[in-house]
N, C-alpha and C. Protein backbone atom coordinates (compact mmCIF):
# COMPACT_ATOMS: atom_id res chain seq x y z
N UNK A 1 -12.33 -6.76 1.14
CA UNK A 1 -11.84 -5.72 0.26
C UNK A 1 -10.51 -6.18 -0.33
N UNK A 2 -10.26 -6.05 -1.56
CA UNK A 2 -9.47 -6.39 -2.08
C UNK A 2 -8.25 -5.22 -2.74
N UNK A 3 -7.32 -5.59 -3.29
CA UNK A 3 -6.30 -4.19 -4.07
C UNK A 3 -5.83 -5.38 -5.11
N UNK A 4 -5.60 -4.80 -6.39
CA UNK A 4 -4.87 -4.93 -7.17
C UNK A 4 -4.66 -3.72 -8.20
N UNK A 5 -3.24 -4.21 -8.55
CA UNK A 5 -2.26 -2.93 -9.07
C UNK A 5 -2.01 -3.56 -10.74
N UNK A 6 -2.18 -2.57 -11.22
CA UNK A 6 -1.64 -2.74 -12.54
C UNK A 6 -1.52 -1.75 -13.54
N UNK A 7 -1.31 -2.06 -14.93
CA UNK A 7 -0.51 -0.88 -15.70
C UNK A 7 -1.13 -0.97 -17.55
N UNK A 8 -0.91 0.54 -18.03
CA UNK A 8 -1.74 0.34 -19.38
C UNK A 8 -0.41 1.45 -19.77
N UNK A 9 0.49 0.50 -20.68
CA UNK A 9 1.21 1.44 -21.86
C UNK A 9 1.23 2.04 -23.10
N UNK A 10 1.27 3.39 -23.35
CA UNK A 10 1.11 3.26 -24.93
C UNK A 10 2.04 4.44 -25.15
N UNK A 11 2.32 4.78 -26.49
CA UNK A 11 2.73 5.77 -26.69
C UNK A 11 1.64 7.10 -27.31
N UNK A 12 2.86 8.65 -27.06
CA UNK A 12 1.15 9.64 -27.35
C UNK A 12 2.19 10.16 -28.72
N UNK A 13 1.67 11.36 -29.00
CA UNK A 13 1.96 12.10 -30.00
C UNK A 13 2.64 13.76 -29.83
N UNK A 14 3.04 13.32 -28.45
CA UNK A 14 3.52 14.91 -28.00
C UNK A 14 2.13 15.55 -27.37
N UNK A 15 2.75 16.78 -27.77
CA UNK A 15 1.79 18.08 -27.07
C UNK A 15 0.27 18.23 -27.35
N UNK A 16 0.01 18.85 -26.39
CA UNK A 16 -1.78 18.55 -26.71
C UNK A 16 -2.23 16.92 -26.86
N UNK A 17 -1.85 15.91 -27.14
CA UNK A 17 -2.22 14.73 -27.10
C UNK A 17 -3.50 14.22 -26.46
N UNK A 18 -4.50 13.72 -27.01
CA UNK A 18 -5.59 13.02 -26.15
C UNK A 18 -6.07 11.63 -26.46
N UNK A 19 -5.70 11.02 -25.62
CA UNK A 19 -5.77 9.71 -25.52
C UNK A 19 -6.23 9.00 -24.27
N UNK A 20 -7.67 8.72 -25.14
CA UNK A 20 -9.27 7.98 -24.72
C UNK A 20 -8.48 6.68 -23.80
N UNK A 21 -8.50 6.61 -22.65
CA UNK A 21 -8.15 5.02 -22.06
C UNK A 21 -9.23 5.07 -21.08
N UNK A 22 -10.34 5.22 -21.28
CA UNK A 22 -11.63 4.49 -20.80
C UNK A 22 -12.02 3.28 -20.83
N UNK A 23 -11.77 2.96 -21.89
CA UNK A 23 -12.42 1.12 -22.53
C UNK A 23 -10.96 0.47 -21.72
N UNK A 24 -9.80 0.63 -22.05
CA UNK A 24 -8.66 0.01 -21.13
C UNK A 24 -8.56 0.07 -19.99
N UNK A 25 -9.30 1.09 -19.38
CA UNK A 25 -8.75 0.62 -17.52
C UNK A 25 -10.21 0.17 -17.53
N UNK A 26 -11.17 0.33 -18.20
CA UNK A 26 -12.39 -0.78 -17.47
C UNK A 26 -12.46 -2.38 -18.08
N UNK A 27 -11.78 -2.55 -19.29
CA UNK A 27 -11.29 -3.89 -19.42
C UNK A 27 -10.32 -4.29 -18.41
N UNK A 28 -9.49 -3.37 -17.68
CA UNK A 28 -8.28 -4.01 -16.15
C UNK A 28 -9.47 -3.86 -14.99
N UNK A 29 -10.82 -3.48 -14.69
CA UNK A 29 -11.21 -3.09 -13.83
C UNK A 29 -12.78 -5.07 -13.62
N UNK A 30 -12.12 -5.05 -15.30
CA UNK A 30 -13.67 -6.33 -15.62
C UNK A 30 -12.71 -7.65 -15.45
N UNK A 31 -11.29 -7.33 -16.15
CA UNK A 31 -10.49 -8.85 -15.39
C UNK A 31 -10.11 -8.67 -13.62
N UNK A 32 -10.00 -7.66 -13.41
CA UNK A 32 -10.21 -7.94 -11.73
C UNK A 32 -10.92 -8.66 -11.05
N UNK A 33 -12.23 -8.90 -11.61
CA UNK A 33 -13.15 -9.67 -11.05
C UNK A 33 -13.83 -9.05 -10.03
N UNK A 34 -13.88 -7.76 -9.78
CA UNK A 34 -14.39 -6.93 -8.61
C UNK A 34 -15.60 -6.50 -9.24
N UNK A 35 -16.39 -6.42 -8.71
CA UNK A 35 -18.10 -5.76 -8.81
C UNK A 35 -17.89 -3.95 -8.54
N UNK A 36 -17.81 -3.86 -7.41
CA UNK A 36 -17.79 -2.51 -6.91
C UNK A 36 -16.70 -1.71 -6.19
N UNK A 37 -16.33 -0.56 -6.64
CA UNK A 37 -14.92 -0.22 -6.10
C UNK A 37 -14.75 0.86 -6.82
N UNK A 38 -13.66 1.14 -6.72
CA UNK A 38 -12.95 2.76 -7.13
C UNK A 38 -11.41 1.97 -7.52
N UNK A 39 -11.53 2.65 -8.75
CA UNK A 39 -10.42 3.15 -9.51
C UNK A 39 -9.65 4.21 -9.44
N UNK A 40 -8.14 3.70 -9.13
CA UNK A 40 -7.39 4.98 -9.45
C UNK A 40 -6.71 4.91 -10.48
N UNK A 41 -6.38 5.93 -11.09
CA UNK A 41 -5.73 5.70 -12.45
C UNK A 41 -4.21 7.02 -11.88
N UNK A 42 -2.83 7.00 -12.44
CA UNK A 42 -2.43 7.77 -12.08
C UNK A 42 -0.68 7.75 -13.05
N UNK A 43 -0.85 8.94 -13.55
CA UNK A 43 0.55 8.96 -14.39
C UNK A 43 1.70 9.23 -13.71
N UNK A 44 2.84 8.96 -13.63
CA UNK A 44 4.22 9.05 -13.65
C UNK A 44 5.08 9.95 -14.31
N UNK A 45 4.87 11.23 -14.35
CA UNK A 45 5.62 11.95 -15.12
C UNK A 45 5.20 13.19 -14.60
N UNK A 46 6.13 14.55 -14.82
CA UNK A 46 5.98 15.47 -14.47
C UNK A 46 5.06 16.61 -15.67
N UNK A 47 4.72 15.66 -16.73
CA UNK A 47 4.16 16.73 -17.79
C UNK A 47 3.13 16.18 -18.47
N UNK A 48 2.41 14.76 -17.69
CA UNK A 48 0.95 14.42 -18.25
C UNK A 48 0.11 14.36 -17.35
N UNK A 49 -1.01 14.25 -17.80
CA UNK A 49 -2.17 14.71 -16.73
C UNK A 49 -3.21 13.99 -17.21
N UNK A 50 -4.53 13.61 -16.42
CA UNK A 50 -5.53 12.98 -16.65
C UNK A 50 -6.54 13.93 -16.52
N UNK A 51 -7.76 13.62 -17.52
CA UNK A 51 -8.56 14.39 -17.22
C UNK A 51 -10.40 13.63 -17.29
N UNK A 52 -11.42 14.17 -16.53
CA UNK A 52 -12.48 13.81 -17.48
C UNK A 52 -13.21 14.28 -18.53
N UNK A 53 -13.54 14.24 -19.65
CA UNK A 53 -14.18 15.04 -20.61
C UNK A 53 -14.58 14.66 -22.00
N UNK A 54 -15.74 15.45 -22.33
CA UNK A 54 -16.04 14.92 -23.61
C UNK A 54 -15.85 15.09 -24.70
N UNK A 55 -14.69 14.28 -25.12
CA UNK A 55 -13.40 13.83 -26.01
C UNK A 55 -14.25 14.01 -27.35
N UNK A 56 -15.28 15.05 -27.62
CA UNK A 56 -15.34 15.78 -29.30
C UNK A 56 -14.46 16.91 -29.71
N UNK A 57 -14.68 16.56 -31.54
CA UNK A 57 -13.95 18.00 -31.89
C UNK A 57 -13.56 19.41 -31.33
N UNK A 58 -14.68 19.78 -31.17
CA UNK A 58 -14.77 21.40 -30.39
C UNK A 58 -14.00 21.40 -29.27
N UNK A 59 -14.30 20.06 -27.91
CA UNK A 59 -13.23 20.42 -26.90
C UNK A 59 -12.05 19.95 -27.31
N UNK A 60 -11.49 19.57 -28.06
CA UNK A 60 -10.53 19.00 -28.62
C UNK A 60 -9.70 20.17 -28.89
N UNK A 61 -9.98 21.35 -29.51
CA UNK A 61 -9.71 22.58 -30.04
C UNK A 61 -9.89 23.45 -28.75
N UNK A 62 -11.12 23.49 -27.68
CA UNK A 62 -11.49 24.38 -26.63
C UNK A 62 -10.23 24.08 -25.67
N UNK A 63 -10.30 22.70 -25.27
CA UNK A 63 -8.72 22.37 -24.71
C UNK A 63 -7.52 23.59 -23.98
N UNK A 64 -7.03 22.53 -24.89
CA UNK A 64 -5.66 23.41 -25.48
C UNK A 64 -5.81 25.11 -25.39
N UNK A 65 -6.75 25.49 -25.74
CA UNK A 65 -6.86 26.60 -26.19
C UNK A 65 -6.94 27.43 -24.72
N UNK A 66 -7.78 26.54 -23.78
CA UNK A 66 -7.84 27.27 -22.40
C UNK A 66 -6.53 27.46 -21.72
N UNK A 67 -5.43 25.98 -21.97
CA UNK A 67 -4.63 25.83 -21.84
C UNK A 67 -3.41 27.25 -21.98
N UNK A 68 -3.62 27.55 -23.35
CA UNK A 68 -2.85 28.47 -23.49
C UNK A 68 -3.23 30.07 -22.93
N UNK A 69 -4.35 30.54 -22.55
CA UNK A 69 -5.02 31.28 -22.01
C UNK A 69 -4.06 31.55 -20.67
N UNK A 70 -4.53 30.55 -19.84
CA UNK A 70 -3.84 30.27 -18.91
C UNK A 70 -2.36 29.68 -18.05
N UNK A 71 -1.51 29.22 -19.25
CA UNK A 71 -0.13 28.78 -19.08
C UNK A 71 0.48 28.94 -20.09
N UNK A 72 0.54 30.31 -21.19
CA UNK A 72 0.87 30.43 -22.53
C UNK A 72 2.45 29.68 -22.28
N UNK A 73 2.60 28.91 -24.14
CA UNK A 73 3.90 28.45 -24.26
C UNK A 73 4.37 29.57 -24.62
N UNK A 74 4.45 30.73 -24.71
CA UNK A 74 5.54 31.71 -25.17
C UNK A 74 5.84 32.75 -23.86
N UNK A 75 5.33 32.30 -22.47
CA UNK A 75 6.03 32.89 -21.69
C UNK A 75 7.01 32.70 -21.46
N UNK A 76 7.89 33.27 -20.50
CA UNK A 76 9.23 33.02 -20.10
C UNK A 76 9.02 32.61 -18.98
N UNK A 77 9.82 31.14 -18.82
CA UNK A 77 9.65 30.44 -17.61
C UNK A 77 10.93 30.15 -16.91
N UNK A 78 10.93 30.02 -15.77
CA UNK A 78 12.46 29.74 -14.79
C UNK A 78 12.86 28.48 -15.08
N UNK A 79 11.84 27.55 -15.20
CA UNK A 79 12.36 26.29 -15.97
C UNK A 79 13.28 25.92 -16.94
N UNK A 80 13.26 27.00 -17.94
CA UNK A 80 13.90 27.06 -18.87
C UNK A 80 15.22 27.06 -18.54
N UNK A 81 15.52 27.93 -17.64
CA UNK A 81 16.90 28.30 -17.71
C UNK A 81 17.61 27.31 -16.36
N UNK A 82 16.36 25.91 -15.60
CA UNK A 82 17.47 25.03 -15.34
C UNK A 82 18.16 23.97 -16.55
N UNK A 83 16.88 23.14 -17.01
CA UNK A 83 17.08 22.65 -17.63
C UNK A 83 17.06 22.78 -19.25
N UNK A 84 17.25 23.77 -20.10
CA UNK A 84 17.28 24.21 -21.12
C UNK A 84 16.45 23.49 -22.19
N UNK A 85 15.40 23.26 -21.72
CA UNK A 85 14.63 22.29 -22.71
C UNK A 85 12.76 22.94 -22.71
N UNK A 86 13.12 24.00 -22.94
CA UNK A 86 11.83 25.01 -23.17
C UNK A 86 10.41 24.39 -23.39
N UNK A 87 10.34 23.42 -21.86
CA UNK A 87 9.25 22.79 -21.67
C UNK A 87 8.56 23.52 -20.37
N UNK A 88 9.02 24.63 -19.88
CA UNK A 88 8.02 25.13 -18.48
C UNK A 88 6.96 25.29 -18.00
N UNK A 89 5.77 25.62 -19.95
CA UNK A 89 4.48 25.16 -19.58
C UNK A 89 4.06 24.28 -19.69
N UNK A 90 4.95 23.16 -20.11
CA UNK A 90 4.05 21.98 -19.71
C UNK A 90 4.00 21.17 -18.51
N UNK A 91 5.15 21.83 -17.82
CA UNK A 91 4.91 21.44 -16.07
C UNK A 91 4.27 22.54 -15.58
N UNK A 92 4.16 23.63 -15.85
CA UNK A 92 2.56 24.17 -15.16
C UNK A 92 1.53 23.79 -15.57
N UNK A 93 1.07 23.35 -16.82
CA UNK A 93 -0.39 23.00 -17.33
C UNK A 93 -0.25 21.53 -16.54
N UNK A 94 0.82 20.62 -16.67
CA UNK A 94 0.55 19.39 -16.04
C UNK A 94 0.13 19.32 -13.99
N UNK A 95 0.71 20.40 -13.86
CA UNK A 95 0.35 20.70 -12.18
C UNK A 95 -1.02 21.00 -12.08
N UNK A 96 -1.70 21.80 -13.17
CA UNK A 96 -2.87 22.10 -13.12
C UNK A 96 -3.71 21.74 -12.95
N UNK A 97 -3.33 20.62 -13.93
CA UNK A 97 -4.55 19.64 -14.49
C UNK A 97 -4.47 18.48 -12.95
N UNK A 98 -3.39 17.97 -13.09
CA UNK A 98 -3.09 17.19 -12.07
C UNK A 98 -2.47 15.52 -12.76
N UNK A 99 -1.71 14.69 -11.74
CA UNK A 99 -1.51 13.66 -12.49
C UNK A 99 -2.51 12.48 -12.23
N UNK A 100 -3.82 12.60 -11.74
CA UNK A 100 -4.91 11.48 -10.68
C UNK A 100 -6.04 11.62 -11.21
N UNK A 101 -6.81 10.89 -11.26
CA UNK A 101 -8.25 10.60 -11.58
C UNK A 101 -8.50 9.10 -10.59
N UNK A 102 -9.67 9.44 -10.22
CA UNK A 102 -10.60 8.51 -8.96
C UNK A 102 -11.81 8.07 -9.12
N UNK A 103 -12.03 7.13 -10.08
CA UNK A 103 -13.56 6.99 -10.40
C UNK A 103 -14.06 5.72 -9.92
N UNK A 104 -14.96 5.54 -9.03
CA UNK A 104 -16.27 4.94 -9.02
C UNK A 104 -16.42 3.82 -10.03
N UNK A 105 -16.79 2.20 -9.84
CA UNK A 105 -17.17 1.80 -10.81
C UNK A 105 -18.59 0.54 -9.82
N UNK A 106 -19.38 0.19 -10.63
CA UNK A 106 -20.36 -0.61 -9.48
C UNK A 106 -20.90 -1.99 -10.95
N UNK A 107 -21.18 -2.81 -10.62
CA UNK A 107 -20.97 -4.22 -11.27
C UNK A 107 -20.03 -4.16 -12.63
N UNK A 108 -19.21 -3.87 -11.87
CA UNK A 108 -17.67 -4.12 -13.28
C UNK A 108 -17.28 -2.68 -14.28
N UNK A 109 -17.96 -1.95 -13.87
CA UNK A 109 -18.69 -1.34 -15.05
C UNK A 109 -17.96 0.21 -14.11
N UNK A 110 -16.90 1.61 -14.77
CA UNK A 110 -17.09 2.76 -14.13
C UNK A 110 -18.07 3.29 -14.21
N UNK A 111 -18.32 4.39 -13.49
CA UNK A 111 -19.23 5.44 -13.46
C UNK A 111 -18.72 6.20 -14.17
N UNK A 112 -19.75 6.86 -15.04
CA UNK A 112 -19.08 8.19 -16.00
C UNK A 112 -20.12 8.43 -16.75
N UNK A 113 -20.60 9.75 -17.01
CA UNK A 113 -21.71 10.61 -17.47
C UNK A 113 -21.75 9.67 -19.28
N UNK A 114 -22.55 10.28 -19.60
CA UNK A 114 -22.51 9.37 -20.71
C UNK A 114 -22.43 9.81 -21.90
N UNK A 115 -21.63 11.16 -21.91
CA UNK A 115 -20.49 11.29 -22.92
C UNK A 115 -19.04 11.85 -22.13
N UNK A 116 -18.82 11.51 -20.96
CA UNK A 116 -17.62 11.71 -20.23
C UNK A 116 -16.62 10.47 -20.62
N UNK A 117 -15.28 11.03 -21.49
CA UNK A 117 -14.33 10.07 -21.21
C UNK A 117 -13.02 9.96 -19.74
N UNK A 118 -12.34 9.00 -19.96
CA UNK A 118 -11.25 9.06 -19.22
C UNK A 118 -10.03 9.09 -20.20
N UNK A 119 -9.00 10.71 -19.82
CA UNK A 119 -8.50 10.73 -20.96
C UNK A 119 -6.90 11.28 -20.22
N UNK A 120 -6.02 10.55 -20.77
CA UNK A 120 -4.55 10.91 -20.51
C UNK A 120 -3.86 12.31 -21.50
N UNK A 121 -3.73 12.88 -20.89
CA UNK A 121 -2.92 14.41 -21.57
C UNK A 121 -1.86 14.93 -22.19
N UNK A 122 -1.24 14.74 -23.31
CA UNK A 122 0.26 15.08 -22.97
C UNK A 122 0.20 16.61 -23.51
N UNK A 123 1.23 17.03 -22.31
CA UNK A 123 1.69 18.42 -22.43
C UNK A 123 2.72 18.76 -22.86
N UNK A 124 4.05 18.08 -22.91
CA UNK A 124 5.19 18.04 -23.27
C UNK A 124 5.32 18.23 -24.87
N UNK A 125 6.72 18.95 -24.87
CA UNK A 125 6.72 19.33 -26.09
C UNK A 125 6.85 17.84 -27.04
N UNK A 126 7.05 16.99 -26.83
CA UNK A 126 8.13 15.82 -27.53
C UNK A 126 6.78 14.59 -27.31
N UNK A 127 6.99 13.85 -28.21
CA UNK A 127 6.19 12.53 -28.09
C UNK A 127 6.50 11.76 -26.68
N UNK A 128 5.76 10.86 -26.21
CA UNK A 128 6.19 10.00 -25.10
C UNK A 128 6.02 8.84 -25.25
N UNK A 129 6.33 7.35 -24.42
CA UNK A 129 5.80 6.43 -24.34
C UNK A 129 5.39 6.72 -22.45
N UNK A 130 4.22 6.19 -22.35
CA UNK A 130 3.54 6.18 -21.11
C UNK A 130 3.18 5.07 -20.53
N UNK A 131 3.41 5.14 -19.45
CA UNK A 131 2.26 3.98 -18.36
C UNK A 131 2.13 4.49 -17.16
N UNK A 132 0.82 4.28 -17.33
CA UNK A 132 -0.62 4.59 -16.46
C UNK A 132 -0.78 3.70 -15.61
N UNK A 133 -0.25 4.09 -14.13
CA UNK A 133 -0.44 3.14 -13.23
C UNK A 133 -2.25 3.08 -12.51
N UNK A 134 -2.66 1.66 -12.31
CA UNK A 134 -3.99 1.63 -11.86
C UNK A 134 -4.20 0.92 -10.14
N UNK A 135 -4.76 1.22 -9.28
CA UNK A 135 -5.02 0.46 -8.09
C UNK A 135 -6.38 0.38 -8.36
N UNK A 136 -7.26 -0.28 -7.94
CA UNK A 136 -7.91 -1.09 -8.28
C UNK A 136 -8.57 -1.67 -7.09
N UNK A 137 -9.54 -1.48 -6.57
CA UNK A 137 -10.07 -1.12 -5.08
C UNK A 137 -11.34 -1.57 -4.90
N UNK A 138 -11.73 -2.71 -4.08
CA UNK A 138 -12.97 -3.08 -4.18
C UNK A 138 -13.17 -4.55 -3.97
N UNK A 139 -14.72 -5.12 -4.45
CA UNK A 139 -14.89 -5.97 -4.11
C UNK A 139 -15.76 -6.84 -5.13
């Protein structure tokens, strides 16, 4: 059994952001040289999140939209008033969602339904630059 660690940077576009890194952690998962194993993929930040899903228009719009249902940006949050930067739902939507995804992959290749992407989240009000840490598990 083997481990290797590694990393995929990019920048997003702020809030609501969805950005497809499927084809990139299984191009880090095909230079590993591992056949079979599990992937972890896992962000660094308190306001992005990974998710799985199928990255069309409609959920693209359904999203977000649940999002706000459930962690509206126009509540009043305690956050606010540490750090004055009227980002509070996007550290609850990012707790929600979570910052981890764990997928399965078997001759080089992940597992994933076959219109399921692997997709990084941003919740934050402000653009980011990101990296997506990967372990890399297997054999």
């Amino acid at each position: 059994m083997a481990v290797i660690s590694s990393t995929i940077n990019f920048s997003d576009r702020g809030e609501n952001d969805m950005v497809n890194v499927t084809e990139e952690v299984e191009a880090h998962i095909r230079a590993s040289g591992m056949n079979n194993g599990i992937c972890n993929i896992f962000i660094a930040g308190a306001t992005g999140g990974l998710i799985a899903i199928e990255l069309e228009p409609g959920l693209r719009k359904d999203f977000p939209a649940m999002l706000e249902r459930i962690a509206s940006k126009n509540m009043n949050y305690e956050h606010h008033k540490t750090w004055g930067d009227y980002n509070g739902h996007s550290h609850v939507r990012a707790s929600l969602i979570g910052p981890s995804l764990t997928v399965p992959f078997r001759k080089g290749k992940l597992i994933h339904g076959t219109w399921q992407q692997l997709v990084f989240y941003e919740f934050d009000t402000q653009s980011r630059n990101r990296t997506l840490y990967l372990t890399i598990i297997g054999e």
